[in-house]
Protein backbone atom coordinates (compact mmCIF):
# COMPACT_ATOMS: atom_id res chain seq x y z
CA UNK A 1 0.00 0.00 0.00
CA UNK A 2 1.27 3.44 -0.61
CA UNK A 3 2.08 6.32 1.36
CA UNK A 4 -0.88 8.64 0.12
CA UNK A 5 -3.43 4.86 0.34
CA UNK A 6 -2.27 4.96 3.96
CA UNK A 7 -2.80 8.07 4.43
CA UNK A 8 -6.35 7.88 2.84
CA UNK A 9 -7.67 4.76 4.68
CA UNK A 10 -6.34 6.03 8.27
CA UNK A 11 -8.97 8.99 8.34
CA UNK A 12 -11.76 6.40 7.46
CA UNK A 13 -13.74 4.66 9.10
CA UNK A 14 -12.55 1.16 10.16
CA UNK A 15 -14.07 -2.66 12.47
CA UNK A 16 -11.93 -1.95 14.98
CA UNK A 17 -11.78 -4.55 17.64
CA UNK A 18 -13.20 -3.91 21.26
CA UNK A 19 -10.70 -1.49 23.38
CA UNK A 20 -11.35 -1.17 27.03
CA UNK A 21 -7.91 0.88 28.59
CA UNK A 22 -5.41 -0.51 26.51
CA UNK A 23 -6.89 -4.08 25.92
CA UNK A 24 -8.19 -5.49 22.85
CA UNK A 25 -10.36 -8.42 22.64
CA UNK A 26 -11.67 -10.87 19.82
CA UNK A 27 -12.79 -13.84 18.77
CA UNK A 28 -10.50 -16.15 17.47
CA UNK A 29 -10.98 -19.49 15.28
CA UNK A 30 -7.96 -21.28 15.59
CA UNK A 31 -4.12 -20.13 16.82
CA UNK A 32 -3.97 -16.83 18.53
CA UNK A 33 -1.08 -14.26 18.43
CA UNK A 34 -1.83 -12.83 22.07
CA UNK A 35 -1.19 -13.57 25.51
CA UNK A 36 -3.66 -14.92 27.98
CA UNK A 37 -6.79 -16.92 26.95
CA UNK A 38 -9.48 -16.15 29.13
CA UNK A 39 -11.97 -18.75 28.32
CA UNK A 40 -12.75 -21.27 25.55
CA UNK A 41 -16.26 -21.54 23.59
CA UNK A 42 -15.87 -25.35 22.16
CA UNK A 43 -19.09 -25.72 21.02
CA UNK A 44 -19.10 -22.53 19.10
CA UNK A 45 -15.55 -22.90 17.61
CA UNK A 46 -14.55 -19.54 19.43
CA UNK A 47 -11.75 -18.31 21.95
CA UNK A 48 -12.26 -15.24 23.88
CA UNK A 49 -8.78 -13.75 24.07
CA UNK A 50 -7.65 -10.98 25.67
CA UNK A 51 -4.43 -8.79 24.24
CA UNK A 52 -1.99 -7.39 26.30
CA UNK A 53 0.08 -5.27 24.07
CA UNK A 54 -0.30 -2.05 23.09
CA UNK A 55 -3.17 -0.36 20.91
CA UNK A 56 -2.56 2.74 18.73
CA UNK A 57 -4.83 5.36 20.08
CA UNK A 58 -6.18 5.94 16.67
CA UNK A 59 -6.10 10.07 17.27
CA UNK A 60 -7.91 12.32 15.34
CA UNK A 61 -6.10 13.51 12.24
CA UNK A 62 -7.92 16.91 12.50
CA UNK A 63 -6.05 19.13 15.28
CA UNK A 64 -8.06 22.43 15.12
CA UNK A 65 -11.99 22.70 13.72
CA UNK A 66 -12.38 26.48 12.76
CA UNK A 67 -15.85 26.20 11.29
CA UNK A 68 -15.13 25.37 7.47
CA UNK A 69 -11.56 25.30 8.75
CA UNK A 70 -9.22 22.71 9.44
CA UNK A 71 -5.98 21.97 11.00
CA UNK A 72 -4.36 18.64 10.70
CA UNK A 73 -2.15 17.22 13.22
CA UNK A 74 0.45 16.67 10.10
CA UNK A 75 0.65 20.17 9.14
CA UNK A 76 0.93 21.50 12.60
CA UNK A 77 4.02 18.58 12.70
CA UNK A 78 5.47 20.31 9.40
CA UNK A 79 5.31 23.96 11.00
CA UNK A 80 6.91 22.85 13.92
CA UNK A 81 9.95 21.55 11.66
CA UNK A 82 10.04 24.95 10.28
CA UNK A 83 9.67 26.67 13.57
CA UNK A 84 12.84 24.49 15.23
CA UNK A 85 15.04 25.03 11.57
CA UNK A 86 14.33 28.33 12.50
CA UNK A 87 15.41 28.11 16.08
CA UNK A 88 18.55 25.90 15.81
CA UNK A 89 19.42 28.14 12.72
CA UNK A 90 19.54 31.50 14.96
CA UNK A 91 22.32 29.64 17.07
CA UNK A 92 24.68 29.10 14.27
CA UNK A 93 23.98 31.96 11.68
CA UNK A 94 26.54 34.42 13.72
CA UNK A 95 29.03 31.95 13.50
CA UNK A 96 28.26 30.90 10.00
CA UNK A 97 28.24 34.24 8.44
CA UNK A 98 24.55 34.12 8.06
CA UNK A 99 22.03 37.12 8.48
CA UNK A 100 18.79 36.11 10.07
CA UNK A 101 16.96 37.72 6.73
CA UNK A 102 19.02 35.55 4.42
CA UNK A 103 18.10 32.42 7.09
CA UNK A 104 14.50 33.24 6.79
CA UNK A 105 15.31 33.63 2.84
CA UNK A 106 16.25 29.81 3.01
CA UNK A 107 13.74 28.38 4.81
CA UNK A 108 11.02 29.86 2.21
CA UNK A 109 13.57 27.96 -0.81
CA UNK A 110 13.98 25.36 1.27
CA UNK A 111 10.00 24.88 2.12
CA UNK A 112 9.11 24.93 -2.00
CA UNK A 113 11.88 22.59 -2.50
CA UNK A 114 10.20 20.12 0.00
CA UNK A 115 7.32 20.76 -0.92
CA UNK A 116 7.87 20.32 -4.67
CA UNK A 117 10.27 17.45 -4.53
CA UNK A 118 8.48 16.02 -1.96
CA UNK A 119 5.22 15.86 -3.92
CA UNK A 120 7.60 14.71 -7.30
CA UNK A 121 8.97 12.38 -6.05
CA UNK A 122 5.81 10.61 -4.97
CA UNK A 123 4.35 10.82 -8.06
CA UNK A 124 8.17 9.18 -9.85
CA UNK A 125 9.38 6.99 -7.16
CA UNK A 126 6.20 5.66 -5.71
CA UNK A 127 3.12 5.71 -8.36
CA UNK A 128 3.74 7.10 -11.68
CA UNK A 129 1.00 4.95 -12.73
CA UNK A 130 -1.64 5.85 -10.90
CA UNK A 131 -1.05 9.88 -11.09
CA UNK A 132 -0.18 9.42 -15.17
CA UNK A 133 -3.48 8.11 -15.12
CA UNK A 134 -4.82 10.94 -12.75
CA UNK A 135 -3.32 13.84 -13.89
CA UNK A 136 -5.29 16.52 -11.99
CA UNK A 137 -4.05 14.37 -8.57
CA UNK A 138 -0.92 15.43 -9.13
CA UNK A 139 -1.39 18.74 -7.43
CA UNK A 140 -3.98 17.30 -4.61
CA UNK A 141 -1.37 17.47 -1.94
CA UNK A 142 -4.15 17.81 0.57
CA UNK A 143 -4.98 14.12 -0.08
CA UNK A 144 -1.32 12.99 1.42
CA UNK A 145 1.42 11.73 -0.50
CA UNK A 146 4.91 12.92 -0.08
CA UNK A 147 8.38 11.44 -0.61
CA UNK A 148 11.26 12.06 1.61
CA UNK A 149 14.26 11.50 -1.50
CA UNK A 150 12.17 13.94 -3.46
CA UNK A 151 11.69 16.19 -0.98
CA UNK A 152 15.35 15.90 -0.80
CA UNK A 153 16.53 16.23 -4.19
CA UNK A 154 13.68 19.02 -4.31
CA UNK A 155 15.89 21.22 -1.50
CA UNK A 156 19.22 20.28 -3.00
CA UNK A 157 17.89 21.95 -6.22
CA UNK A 158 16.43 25.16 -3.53
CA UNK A 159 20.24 25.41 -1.92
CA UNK A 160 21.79 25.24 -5.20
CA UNK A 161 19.63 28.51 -6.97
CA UNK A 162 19.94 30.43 -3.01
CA UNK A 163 23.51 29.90 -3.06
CA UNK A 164 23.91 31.15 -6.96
CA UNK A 165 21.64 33.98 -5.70
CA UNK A 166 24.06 34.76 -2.60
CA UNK A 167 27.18 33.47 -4.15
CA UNK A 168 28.53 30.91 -1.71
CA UNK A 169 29.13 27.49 -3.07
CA UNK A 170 26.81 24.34 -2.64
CA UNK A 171 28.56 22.44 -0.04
CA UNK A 172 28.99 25.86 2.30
CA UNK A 173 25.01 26.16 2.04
CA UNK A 174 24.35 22.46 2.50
CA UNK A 175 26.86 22.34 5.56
CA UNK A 176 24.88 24.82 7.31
CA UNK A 177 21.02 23.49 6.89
CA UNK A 178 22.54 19.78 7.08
CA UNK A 179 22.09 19.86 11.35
CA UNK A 180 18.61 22.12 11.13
CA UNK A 181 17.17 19.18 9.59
CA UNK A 182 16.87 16.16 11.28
CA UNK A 183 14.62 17.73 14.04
CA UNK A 184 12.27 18.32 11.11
CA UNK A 185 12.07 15.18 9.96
CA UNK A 186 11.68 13.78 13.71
CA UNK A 187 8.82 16.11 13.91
CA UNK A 188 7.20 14.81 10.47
CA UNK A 189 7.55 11.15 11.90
CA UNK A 190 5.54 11.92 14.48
CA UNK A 191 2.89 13.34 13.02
CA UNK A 192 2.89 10.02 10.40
CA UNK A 193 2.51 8.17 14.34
CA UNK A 194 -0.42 10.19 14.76
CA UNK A 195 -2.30 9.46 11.63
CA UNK A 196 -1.81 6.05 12.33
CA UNK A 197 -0.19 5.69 8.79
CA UNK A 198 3.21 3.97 7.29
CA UNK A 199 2.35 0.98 10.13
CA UNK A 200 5.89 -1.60 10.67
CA UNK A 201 5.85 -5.07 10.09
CA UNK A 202 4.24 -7.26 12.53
CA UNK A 203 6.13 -8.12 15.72
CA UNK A 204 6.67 -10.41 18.32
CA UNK A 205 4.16 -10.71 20.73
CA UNK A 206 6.33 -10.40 23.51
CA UNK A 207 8.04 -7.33 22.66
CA UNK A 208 6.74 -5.01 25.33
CA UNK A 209 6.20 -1.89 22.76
CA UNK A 210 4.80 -4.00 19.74
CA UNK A 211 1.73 -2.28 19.05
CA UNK A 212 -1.66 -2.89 17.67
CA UNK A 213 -2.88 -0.75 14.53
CA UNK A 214 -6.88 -1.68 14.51
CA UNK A 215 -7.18 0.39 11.20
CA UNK A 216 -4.72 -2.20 9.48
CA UNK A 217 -5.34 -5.70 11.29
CA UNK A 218 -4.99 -7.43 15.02
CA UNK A 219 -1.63 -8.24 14.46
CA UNK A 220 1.39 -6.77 16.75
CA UNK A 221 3.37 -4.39 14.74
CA UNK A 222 6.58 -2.29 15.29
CA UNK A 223 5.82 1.33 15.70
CA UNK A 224 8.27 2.26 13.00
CA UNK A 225 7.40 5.59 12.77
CA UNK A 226 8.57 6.19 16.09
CA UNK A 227 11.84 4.27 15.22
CA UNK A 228 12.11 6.54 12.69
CA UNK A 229 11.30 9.74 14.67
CA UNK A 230 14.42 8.59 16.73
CA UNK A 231 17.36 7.35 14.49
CA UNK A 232 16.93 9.88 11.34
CA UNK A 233 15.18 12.50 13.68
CA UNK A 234 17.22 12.86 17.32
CA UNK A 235 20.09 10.79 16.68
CA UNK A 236 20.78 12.12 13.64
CA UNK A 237 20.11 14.98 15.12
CA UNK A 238 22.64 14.90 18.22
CA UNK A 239 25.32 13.39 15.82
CA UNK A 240 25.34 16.61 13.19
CA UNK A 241 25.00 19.15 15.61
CA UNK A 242 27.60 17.71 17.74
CA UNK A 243 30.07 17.13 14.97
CA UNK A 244 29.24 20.55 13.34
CA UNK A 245 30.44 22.29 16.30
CA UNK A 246 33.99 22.55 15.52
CA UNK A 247 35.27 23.78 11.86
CA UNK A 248 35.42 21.06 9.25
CA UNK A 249 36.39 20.95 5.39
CA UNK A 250 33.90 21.26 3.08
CA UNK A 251 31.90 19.36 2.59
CA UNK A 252 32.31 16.95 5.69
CA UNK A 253 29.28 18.16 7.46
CA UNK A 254 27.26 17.22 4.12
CA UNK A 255 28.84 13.62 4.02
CA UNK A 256 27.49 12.72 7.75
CA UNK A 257 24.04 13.54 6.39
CA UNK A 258 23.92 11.77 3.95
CA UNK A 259 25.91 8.84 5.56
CA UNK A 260 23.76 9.06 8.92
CA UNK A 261 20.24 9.28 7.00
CA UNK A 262 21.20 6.67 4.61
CA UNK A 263 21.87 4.61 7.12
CA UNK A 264 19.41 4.95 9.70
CA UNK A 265 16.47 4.90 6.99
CA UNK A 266 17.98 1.41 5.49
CA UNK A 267 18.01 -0.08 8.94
CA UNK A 268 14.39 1.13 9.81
CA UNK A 269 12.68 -0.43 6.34
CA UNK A 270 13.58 -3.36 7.66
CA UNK A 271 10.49 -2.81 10.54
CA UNK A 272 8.61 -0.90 8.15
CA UNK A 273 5.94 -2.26 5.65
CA UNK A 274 7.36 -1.59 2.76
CA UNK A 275 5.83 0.89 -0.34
CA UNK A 276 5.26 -0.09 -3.37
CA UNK A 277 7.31 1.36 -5.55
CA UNK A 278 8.71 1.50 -9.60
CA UNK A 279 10.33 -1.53 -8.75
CA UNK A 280 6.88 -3.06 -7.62
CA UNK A 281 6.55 -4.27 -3.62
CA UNK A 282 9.32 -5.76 -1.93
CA UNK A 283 10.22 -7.64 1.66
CA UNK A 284 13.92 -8.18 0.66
CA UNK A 285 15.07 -4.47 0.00
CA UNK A 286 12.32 -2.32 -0.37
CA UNK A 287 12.06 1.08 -2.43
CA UNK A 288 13.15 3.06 0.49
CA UNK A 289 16.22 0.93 0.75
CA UNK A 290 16.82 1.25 -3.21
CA UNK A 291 16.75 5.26 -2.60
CA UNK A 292 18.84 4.97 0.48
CA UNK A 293 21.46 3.67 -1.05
CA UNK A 294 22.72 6.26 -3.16
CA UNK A 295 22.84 8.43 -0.57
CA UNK A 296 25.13 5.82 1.38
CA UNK A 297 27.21 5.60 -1.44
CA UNK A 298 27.20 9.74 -1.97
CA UNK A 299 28.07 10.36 1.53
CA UNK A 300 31.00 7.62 0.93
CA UNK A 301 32.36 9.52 -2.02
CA UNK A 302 31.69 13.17 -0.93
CA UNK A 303 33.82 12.20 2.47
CA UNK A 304 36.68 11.10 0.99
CA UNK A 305 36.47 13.97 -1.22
CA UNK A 306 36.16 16.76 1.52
CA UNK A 307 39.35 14.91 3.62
CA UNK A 308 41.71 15.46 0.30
CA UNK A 309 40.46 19.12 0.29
CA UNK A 310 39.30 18.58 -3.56
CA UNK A 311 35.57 20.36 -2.72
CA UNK A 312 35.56 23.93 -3.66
C-alpha cells in the first residue's frame, strides 16, 4: 500500500476490535497471536482472548476545527519543523556568516523545495502509474502523498539557486542546513505516528512496545514511525549538531548527512511495511532501501572527497 493509500484509509472509518484501557479483545478461530486466553467456547468454535500489548490510540487527524476550517495534526508537525530550523538556525547563523533575513530567505527555498520534490517524487518513485493516469491528482497534496528522496533532491535543487543567488558554493550552504534538519524530519515522523499511517511489520508478541494498529489488522506491529522519529530525527540529530560544532572541510558536514540518513532509513525499512514502488513491492530491500542507497554511497564519495580538500 502506498504512502498517500495509507494516508487515505487512516482517516476512514474502520471494524476496529473492542478497546477497554489498553486491551483489545476478539474472537478467534484457531491459533492466537496474544497472551492470555481467558476462556474457551468449544461448542461454538470460538476463543475469547484478551491482548496485552499495546493499541494505537487511533487520534484524530484533524487538530483544530475552525468552522469550514481545518488543521491537521500533520501540518501543525510540518510547521513545527520549520519553527525548530528556524530556532537551531539563529544559534549558528553568527558563527556561519549568516544574516537572520538571508536564514528566513532559506527556509522559504527550502519549504518549495520540499514541498515540490516532496510531492515529485511521490508521483516518480512511488506511483507514476496511478497519477499518469490521474493527472489533476498530481497537485492534490491535501490528499497525502509525499516522498522524503524527493523532498530531498527538491531542496538540494532550492540550496543550489539560493547559493547562486548569494554566491557561496553548494557544499557551504548544505553544511549549514545539514544539522537544522533532522529535528524536522523527527517532527514529520511523528505526526505520520499520529495518523496512524506507514504501520511496521508485525512483531513479536512479547516485545513489550509492539503495538496494535486496529485500522490495518490485530496483528502486533513495530511502531516504526517512532523508530524513525528517533534514528533519522534525534540521533541524527545529536550526531550533526555535535560534529558541526567545531570547523570542518567542506563538505564533511554534508557527508554525515547523507551517511547518517542513509543509514538509519535502510536499517528502519527493515520494521517498516514496505511501499510499493517502480520496482513493484518488496520484503527483501524495499524502495526506500533502493533510494537509500545512493545516498550511502554519496556520503562515501563526498567524504573522501572533503578529507583530500578537492571540494571547492
Amino acid at each position: 500500500m502506498t504512502e498517500r493509500n495509507k494516508r487515505r484509509d487512516s482517516t476512514q472509518a474502520r471494524p476496529y476490535p473492542l478497546i477497554f484501557r489498553g486491551l483489545a479483545l476478539r474472537f478467534v478461530t484457531r491459533g492466537s497471536e496474544c497472551l492470555a486466553i481467558l476462556r474457551a467456547f468449544p461448542a461454538l468454535g470460538l476463543t475469547l482472548i484478551v491482548c496485552t500489548m499495546l493499541i494505537h490510540p487511533q487520534f484524530d487527524p484533524i487538530a483544530i476545527s475552525l468552522g469550514p476550517l481545518a488543521v491537521r495534526w500533520y501540518g501543525l508537525m510540518y510547521l513545527l519543523g520549520f519553527v525548530l530550523f528556524l530556532y537551531l538556525g539563529r544559534k549558528r547563523a553568527g558563527q556561519a556568516g549568516w544574516t537572520e533575513e538571508q536564514l528566513d530567505d532559506l527556509l522559504f527555498y527550502g519549504v518549495l523545495g520540499v514541498v515540490l520534490g516532496g510531492r515529485l517524487g511521490q508521483v516518480l518513485f512511488y506511483e507514476p502509474g496511478y497519477y499518469f493516469s490521474h493527472p489533476e491528482k498530481i497537485l492534490a497534496v491535501w490528499e497525502g502523498g509525499m516522498s522524503f528522496h524527493g523532498g530531498f533532491l527538491g531542496v538540494l535543487a532550492a540550496m543550489a539557486l539560493y547559493g547562486r543567488k548569494l554566491g557561496r558554493s553548494f557544499f557551504t550552504v548544505m553544511d549549514f542546513v545539514a544539522p537544522l534538519v533532522p529535528t524536522g524530519l523527527a517532527a514529520g515522523r511523528i505526526g505520520n505516528f499520529i495518523n496512524g499511517e506507514l504501520w511496521g511489520r508485525p512483531a513479536d508478541p512479547s516485545l513489550p512496545w509492539a503495538m496494535v494498529f486496529p485500522q490495518v489488522d490485530l496483528l502486533p506491529r513495530h511502531p516504526s514511525q517512532l523508530y524513525q522519529a528517533l534514528g533519522e530525527g534525534l540521533m541524527l540529530f545529536a550526531l550533526l549538531w555535535w560534529f558541526s560544532s567545531q570547523p570542518r572541510r567542506r563538505g564533511e558536514v554534508s557527508a554525515v548527512f547523507l551517511l547518517g540518513y542513509g543509514s538509519f532509513r535502510f536499517l528502519a525499512e527493515f520494521f517498516r511495511t514496505p511501499d510499493e514502488g517502480i520496482f513493484g513491492l518488496s520484503y527483501t530491500i524495499s524502495m526506500g532501501q533502493w533510494l537509500s542507497l545512493p545516498m550511502i554511497l554519496g556520503g562515501v564519495l563526498l567524504w573522501g572527497w572533503a578529507k583530500r580538500g578537492k571540494i571547492s
